[in-house]
PDB file of N, CA and C in Angstrom:
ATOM      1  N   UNK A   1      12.481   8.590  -4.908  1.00  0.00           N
ATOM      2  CA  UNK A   1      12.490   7.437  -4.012  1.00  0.00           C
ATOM      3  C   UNK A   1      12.279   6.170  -4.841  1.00  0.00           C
ATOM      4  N   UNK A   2      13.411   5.285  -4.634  1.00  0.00           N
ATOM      5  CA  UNK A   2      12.909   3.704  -5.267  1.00  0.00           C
ATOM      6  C   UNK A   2      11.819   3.036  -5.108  1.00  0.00           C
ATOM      7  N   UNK A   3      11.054   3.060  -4.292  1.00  0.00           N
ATOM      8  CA  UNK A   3      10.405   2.388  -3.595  1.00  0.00           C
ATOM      9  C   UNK A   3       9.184   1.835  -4.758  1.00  0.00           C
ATOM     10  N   UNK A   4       8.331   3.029  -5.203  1.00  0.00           N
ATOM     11  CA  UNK A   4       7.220   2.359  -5.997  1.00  0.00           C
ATOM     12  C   UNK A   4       7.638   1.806  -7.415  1.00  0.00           C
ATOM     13  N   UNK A   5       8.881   2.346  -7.708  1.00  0.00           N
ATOM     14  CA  UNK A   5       9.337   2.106  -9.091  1.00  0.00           C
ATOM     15  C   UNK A   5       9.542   0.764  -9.128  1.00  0.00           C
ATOM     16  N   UNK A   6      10.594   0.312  -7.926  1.00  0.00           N
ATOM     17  CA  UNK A   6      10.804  -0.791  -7.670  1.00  0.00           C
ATOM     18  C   UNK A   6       9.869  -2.108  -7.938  1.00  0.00           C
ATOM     19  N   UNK A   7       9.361  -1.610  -6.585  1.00  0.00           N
ATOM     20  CA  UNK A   7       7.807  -2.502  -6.674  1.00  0.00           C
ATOM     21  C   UNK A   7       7.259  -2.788  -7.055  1.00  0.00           C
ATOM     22  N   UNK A   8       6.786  -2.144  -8.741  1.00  0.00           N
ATOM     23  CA  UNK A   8       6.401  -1.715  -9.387  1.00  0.00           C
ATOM     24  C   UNK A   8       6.835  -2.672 -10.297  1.00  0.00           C
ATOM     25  N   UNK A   9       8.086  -2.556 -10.773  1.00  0.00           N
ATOM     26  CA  UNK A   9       8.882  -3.434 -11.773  1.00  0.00           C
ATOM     27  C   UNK A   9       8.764  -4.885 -11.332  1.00  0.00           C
ATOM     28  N   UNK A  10       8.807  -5.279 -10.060  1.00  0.00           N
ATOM     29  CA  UNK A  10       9.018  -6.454 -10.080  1.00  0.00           C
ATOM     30  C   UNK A  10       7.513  -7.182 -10.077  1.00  0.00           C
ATOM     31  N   UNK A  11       6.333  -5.965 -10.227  1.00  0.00           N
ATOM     32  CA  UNK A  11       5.101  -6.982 -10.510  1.00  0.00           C
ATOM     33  C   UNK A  11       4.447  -7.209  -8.745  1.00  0.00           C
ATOM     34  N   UNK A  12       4.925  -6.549  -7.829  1.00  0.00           N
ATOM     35  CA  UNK A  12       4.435  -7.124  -6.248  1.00  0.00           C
ATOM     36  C   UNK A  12       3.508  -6.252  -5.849  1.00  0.00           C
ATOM     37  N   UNK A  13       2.855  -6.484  -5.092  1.00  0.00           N
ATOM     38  CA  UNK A  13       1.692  -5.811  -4.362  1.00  0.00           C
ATOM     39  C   UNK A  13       2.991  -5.114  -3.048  1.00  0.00           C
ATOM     40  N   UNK A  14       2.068  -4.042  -2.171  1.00  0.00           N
ATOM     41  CA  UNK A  14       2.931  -3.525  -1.236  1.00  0.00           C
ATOM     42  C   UNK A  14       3.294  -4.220  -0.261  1.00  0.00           C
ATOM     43  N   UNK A  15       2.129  -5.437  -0.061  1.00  0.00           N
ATOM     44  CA  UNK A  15       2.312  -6.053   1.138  1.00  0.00           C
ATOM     45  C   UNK A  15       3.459  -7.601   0.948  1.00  0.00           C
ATOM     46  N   UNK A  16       3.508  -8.106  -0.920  1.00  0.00           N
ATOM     47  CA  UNK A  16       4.760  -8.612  -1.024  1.00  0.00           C
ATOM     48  C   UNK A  16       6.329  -7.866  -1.373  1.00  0.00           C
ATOM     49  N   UNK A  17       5.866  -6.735  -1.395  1.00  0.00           N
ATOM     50  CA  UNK A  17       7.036  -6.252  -1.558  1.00  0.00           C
ATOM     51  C   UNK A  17       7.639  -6.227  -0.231  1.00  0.00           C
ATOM     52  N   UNK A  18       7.059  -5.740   0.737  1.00  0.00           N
ATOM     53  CA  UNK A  18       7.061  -5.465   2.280  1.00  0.00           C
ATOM     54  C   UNK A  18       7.800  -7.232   2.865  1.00  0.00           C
ATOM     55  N   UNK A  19       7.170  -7.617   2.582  1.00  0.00           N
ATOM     56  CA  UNK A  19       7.250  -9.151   2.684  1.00  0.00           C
ATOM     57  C   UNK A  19       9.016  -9.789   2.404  1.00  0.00           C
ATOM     58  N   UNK A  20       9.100  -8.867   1.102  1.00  0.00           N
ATOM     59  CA  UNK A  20      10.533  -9.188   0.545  1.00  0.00           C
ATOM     60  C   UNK A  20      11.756  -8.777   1.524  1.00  0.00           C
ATOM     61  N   UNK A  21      11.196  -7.418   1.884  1.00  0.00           N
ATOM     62  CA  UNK A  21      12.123  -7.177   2.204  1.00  0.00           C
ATOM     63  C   UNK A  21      12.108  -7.262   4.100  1.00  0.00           C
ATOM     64  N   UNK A  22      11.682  -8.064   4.357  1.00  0.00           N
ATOM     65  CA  UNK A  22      11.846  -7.895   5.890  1.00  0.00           C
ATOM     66  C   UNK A  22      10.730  -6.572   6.800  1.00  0.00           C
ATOM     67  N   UNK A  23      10.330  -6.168   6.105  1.00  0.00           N
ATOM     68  CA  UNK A  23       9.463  -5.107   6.804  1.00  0.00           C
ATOM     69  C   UNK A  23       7.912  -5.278   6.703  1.00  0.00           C
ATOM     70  N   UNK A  24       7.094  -4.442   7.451  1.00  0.00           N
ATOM     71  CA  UNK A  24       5.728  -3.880   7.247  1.00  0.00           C
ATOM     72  C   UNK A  24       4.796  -3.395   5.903  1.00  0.00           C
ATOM     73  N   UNK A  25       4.097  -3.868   5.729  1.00  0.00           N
ATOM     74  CA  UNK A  25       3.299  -3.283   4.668  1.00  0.00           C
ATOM     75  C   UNK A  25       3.036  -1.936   5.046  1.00  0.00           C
ATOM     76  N   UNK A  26       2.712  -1.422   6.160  1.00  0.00           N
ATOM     77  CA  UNK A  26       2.713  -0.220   6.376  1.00  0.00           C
ATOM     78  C   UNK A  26       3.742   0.914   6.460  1.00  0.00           C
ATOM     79  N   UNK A  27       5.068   0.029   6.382  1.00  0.00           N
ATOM     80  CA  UNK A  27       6.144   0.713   6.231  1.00  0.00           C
ATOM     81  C   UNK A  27       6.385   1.626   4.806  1.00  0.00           C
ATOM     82  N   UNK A  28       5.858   0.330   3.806  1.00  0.00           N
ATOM     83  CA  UNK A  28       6.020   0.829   2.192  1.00  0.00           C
ATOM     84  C   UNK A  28       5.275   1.581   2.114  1.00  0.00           C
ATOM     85  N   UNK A  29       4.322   1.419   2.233  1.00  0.00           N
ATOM     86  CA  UNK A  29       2.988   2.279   2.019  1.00  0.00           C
ATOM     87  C   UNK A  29       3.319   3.984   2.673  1.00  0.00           C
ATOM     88  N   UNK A  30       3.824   4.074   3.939  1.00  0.00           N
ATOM     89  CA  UNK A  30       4.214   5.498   4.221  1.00  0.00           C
ATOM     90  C   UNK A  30       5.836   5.388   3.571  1.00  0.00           C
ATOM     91  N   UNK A  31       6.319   4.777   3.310  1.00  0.00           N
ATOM     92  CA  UNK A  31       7.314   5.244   2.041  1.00  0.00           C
ATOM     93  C   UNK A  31       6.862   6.157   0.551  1.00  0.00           C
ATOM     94  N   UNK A  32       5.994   4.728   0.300  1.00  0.00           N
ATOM     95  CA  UNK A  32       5.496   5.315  -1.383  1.00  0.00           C
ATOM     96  C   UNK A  32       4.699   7.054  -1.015  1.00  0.00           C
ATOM     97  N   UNK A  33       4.283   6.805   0.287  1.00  0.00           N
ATOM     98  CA  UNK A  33       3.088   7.814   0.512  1.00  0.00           C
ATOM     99  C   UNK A  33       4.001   9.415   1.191  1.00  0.00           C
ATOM    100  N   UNK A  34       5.304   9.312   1.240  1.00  0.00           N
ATOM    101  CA  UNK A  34       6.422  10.351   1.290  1.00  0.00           C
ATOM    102  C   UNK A  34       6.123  10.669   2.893  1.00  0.00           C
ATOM    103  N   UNK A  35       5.475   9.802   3.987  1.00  0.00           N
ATOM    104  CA  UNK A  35       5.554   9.798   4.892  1.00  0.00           C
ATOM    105  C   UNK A  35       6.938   9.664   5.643  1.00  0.00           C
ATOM    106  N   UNK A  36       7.702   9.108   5.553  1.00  0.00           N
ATOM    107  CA  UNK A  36       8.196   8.584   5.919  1.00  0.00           C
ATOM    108  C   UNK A  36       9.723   8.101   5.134  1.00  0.00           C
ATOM    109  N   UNK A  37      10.911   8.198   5.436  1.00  0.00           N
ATOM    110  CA  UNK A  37      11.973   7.468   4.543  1.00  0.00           C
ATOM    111  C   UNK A  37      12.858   5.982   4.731  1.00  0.00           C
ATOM    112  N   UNK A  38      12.640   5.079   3.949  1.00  0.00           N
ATOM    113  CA  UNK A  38      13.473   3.894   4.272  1.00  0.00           C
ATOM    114  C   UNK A  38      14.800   4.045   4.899  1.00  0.00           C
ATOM    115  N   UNK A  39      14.949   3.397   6.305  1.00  0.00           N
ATOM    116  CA  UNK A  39      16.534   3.629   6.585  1.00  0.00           C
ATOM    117  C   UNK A  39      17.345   2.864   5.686  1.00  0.00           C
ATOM    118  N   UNK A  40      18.618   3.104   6.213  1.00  0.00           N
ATOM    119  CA  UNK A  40      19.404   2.477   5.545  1.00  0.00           C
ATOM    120  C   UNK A  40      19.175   1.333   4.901  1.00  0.00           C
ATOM    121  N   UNK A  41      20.169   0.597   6.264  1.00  0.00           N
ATOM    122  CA  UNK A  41      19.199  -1.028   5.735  1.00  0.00           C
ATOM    123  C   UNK A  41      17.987  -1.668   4.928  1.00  0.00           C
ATOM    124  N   UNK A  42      16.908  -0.977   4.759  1.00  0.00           N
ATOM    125  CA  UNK A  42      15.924  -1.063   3.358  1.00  0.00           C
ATOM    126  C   UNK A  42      16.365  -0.533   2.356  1.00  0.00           C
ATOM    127  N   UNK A  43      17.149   0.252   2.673  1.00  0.00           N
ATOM    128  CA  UNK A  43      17.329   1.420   0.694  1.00  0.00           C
ATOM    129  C   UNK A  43      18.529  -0.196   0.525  1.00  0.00           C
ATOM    130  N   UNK A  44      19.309  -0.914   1.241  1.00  0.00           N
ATOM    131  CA  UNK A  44      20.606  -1.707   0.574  1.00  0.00           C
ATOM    132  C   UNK A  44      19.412  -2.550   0.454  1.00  0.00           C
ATOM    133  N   UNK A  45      18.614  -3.067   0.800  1.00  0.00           N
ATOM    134  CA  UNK A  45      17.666  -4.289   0.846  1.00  0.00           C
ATOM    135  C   UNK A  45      17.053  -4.164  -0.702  1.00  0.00           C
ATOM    136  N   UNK A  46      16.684  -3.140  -1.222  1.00  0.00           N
ATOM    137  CA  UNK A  46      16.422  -2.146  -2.108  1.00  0.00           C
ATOM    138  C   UNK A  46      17.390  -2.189  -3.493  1.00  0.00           C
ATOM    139  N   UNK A  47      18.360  -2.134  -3.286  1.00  0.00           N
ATOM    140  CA  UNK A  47      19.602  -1.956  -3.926  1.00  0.00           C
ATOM    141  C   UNK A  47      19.898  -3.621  -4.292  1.00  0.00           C
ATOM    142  N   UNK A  48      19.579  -4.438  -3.212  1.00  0.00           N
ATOM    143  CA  UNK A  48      20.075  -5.899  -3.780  1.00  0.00           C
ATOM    144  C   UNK A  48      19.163  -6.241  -4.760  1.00  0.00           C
ATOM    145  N   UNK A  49      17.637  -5.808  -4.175  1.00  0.00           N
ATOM    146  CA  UNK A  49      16.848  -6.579  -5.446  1.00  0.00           C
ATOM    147  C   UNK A  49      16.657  -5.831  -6.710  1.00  0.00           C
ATOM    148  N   UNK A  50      17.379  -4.619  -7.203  1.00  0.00           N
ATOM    149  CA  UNK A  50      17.538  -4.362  -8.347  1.00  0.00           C
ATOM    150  C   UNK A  50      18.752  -4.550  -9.100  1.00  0.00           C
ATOM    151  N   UNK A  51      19.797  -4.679  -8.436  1.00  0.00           N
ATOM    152  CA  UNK A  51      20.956  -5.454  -8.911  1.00  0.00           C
ATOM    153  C   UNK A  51      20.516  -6.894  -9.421  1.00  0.00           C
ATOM    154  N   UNK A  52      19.909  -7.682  -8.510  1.00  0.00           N
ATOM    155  CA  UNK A  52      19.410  -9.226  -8.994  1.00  0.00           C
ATOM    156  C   UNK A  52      18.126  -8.900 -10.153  1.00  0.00           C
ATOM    157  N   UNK A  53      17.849  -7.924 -10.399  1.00  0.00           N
ATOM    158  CA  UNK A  53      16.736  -8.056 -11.781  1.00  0.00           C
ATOM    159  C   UNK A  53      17.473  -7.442 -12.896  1.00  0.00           C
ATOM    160  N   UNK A  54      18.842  -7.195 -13.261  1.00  0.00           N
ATOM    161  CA  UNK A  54      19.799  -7.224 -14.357  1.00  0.00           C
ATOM    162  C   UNK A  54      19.672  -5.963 -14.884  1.00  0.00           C
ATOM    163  N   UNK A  55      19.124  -5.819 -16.403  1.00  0.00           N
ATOM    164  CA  UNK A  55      19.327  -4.853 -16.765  1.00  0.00           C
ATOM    165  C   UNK A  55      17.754  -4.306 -17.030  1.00  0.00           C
ATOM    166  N   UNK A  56      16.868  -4.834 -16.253  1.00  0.00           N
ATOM    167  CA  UNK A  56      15.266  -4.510 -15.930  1.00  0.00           C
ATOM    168  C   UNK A  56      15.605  -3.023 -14.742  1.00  0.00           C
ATOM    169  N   UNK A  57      16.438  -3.561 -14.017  1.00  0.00           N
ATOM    170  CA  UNK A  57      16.698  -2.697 -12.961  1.00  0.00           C
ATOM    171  C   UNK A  57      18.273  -1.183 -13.200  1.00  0.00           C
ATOM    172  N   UNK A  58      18.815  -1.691 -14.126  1.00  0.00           N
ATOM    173  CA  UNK A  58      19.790  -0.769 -14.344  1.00  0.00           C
ATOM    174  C   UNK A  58      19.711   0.564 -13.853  1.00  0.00           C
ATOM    175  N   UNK A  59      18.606   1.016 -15.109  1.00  0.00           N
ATOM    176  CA  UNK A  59      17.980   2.671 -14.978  1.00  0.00           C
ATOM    177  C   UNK A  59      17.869   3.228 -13.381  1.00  0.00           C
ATOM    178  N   UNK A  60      17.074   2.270 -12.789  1.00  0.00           N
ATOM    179  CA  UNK A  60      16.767   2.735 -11.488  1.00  0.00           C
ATOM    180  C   UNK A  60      17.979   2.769 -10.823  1.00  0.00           C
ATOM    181  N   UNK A  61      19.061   2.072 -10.702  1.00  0.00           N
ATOM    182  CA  UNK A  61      20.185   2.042  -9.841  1.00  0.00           C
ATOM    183  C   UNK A  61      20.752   3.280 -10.060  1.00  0.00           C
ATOM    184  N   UNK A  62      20.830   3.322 -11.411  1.00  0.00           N
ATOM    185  CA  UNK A  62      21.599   5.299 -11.618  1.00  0.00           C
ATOM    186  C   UNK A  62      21.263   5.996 -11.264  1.00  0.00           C
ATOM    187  N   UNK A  63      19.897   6.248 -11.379  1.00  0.00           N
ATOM    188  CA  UNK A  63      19.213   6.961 -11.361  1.00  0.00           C
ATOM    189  C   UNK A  63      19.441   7.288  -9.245  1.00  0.00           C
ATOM    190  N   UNK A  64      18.823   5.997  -8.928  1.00  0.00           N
ATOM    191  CA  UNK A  64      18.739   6.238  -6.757  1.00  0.00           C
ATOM    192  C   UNK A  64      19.885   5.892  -6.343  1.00  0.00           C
ATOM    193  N   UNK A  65      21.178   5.084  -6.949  1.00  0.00           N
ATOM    194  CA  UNK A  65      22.199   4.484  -6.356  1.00  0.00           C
ATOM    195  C   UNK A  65      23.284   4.706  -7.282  1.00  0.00           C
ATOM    196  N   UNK A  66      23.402   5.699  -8.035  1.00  0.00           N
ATOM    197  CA  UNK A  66      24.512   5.462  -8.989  1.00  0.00           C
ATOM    198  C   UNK A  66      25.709   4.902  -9.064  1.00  0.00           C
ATOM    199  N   UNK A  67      24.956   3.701  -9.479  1.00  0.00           N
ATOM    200  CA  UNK A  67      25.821   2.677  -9.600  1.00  0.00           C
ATOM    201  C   UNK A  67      25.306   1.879 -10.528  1.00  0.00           C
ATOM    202  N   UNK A  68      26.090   2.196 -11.589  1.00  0.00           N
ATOM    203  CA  UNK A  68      25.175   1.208 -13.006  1.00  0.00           C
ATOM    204  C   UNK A  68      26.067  -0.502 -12.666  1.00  0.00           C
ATOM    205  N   UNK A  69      24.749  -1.192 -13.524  1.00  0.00           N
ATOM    206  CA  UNK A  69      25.096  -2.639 -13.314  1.00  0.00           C
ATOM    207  C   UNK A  69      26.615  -2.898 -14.198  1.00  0.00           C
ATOM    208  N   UNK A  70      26.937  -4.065 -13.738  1.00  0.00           N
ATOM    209  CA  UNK A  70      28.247  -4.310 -14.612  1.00  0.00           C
ATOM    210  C   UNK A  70      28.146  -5.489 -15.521  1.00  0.00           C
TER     211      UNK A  70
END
């Protein structure tokens, strides 16, 4: 799951990451916590902000979205 890696990389607490993306802090939190899975719409929400962090974010895109940066 992207979720903590993500988060993680960009330096945010759960509740700005949550923040970023339009959702609940409690949402991430039963994400990171395998409660629960991001729908769609968060995993692309997900997907934009590791595309916009270049080649910080590459690895992870292959890795959850294979789709390496260009």
């Amino acid at each position: 799951m992207p979720v903590r890696e993500t988060r993680q990389r960009l330096g945010l607490s759960q509740a700005k990451f949550a923040a970023a993306l339009g959702v609940s802090f409690q949402g991430v939190n039963r994400w990171e916590n395998g409660r629960t899975k991001p729908l769609p719409v968060a995993l692309k929400q997900i997907e934009l902000l590791l595309h916009q962090m270049g080649r910080r974010g590459e690895d992870l895109l292959i890795r959850y979205f294979r789709k390496p940066q260009q």
